[in-house]
C-alpha atoms as a PDB file:
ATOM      1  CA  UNK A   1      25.900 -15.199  84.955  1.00  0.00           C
ATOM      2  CA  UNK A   2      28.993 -13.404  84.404  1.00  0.00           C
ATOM      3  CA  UNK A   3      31.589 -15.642  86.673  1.00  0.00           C
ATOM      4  CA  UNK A   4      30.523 -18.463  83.892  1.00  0.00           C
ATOM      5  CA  UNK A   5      31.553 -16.198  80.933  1.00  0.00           C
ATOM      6  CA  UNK A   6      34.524 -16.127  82.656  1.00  0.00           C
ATOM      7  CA  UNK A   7      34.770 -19.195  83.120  1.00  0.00           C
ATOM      8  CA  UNK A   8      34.536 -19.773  79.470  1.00  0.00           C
ATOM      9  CA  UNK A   9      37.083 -17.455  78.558  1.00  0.00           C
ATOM     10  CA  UNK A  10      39.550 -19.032  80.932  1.00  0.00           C
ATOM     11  CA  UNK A  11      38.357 -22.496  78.788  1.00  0.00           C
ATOM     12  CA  UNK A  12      39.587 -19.943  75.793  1.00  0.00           C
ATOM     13  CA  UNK A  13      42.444 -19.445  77.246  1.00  0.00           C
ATOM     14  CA  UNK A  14      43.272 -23.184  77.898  1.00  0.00           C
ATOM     15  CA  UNK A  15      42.785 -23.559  73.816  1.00  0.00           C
ATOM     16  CA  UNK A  16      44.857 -20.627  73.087  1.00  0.00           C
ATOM     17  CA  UNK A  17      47.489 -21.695  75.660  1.00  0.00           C
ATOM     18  CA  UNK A  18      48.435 -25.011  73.460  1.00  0.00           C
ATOM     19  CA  UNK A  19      49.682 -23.344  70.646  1.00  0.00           C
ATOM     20  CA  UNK A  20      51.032 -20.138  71.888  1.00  0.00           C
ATOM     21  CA  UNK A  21      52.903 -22.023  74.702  1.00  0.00           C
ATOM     22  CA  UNK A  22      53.704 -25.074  72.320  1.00  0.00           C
ATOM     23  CA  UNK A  23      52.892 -28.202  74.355  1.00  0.00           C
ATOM     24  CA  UNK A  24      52.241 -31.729  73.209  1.00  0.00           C
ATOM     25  CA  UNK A  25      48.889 -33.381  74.878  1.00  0.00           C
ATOM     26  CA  UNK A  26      45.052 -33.475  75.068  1.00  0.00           C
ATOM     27  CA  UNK A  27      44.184 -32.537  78.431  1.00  0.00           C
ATOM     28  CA  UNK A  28      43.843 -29.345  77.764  1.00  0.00           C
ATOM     29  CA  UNK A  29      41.585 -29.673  74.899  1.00  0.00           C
ATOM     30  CA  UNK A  30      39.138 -32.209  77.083  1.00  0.00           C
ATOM     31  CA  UNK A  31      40.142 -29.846  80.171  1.00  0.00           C
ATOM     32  CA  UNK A  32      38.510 -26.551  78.201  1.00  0.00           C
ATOM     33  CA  UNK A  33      35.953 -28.737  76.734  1.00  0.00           C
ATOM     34  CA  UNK A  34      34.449 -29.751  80.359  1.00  0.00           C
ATOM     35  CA  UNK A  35      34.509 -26.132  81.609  1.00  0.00           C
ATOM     36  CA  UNK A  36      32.322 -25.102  78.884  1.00  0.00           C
ATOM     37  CA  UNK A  37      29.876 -27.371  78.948  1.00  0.00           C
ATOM     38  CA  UNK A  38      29.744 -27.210  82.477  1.00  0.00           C
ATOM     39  CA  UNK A  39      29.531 -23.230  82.377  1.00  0.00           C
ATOM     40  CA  UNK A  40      27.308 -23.055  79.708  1.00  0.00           C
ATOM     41  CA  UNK A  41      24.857 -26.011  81.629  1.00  0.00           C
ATOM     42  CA  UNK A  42      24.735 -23.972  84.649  1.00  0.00           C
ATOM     43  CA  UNK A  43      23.254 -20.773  83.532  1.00  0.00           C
ATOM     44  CA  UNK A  44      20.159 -23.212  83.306  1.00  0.00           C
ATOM     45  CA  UNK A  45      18.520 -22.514  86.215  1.00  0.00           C
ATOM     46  CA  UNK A  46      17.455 -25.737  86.944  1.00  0.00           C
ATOM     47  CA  UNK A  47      21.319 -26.969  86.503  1.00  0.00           C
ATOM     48  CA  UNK A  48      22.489 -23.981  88.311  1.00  0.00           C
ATOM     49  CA  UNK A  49      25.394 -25.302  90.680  1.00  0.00           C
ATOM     50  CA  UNK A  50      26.599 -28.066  87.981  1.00  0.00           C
ATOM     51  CA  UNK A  51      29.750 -25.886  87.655  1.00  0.00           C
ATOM     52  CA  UNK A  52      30.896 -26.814  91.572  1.00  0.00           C
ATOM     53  CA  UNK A  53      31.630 -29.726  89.252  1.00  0.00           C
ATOM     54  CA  UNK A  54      34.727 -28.017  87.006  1.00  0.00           C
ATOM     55  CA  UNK A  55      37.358 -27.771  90.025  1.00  0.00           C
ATOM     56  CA  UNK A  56      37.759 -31.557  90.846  1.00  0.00           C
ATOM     57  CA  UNK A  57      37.741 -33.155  87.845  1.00  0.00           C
ATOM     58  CA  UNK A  58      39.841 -30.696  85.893  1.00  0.00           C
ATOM     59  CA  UNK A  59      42.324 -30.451  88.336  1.00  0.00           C
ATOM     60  CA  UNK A  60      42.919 -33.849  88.564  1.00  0.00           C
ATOM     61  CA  UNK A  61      43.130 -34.191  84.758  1.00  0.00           C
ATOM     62  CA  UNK A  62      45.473 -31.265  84.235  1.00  0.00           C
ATOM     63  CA  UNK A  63      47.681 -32.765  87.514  1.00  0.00           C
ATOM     64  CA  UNK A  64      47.425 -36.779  86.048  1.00  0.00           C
ATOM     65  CA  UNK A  65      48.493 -34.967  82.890  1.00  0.00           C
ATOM     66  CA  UNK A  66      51.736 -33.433  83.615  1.00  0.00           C
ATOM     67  CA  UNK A  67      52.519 -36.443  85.964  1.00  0.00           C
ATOM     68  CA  UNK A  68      51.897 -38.991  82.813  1.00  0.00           C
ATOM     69  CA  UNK A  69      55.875 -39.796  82.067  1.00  0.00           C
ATOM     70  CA  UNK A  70      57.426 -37.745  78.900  1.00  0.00           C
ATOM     71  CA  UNK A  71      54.209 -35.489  78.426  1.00  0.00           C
ATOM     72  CA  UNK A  72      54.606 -32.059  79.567  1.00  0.00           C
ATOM     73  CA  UNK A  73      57.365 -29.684  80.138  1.00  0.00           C
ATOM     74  CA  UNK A  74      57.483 -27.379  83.170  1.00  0.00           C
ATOM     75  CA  UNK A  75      56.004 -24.357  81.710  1.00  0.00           C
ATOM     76  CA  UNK A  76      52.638 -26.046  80.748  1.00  0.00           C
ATOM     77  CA  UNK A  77      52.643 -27.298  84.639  1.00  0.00           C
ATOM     78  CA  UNK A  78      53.025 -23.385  85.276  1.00  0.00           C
ATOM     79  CA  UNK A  79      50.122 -22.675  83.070  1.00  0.00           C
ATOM     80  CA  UNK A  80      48.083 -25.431  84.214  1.00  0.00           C
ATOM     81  CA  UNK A  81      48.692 -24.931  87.909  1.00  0.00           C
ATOM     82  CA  UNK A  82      47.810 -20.937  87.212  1.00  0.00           C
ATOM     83  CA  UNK A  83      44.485 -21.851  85.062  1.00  0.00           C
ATOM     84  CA  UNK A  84      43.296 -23.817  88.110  1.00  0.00           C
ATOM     85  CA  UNK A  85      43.864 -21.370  90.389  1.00  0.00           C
ATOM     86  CA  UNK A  86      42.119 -18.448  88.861  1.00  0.00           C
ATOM     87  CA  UNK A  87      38.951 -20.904  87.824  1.00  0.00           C
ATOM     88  CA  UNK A  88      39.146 -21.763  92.072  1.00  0.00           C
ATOM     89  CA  UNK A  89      38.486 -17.710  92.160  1.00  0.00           C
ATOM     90  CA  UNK A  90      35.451 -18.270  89.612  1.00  0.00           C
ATOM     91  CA  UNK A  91      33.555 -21.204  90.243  1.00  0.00           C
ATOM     92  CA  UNK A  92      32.622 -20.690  93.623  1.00  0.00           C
ATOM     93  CA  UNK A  93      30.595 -17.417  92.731  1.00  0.00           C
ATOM     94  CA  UNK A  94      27.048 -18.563  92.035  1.00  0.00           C
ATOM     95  CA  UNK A  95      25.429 -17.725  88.977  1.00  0.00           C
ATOM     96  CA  UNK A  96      23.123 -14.881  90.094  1.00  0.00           C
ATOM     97  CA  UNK A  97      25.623 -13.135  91.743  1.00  0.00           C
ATOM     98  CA  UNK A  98      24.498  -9.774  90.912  1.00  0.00           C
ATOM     99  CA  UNK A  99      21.074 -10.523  92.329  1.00  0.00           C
ATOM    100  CA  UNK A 100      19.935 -10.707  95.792  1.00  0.00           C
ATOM    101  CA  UNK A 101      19.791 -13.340  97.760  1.00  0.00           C
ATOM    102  CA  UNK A 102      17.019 -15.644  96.749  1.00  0.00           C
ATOM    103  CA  UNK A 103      15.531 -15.286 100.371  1.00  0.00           C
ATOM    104  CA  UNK A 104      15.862 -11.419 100.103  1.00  0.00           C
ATOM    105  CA  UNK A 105      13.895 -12.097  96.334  1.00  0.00           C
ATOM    106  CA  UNK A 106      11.079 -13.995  98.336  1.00  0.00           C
ATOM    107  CA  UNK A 107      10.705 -10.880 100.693  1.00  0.00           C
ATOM    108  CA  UNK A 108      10.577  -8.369  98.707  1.00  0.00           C
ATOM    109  CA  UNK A 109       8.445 -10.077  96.081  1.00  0.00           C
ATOM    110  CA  UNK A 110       5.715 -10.123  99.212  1.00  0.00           C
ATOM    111  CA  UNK A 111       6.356  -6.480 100.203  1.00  0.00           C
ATOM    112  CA  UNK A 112       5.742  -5.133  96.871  1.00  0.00           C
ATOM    113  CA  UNK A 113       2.579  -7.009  96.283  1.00  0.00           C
ATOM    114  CA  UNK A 114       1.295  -6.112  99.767  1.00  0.00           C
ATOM    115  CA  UNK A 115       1.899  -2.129  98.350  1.00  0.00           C
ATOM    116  CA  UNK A 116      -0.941  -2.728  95.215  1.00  0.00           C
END
């Protein structure tokens, strides 16, 4: 659960990021957007791995973005290319990482009810 809290506050930081850094655009709106609803879907379990979805398209978006002619200035390529990065760090960690494997979960769920 926690790498999608991050995730969200790196979708924070994408919001934040427009004004401090003073950029023109909407990627980064739609961009932070995505990664929360993505986040926020996959701590339903059944929805689980729907954040494997947040690298592709939001890279590409944040790249098309700063490639569009007369939209972005080097520093918001910077921050872009930096945001991406870190959520590659985040979005391969599975939701339950603080658990143990779910086949480890299986066996010990047998072991303790063979002990009653």
């Amino acid at each position: 659960m926690w790498p999608r809290i991050v995730e969200i506050l790196i979708a924070a930081w994408l919001l934040v990021a427009h004004f401090v850094l003073h950029y023109d655009g909407w990627a980064d709106f739609f961009a932070a957007g995505m990664i929360v609803l993505l986040a926020s879907l996959s701590l339903w379990e059944r929805l689980s791995k729907i954040h494997l979805l947040e690298i592709v398209p939001i890279s590409l978006l944040l790249y098309v973005s700063y490639t569009y002619p007369n939209y972005q200035l080097p520093f918001s390529l910077q921050n872009f290319i930096v945001t991406v990065l870190t959520l590659l760090f985040f979005f391969i960690i599975p939701s339950d990482a603080t658990q143990p494997p779910k086949a480890w979960r299986v066996f010990l769920k047998k072991f303790d009810s063979k002990e009653e």
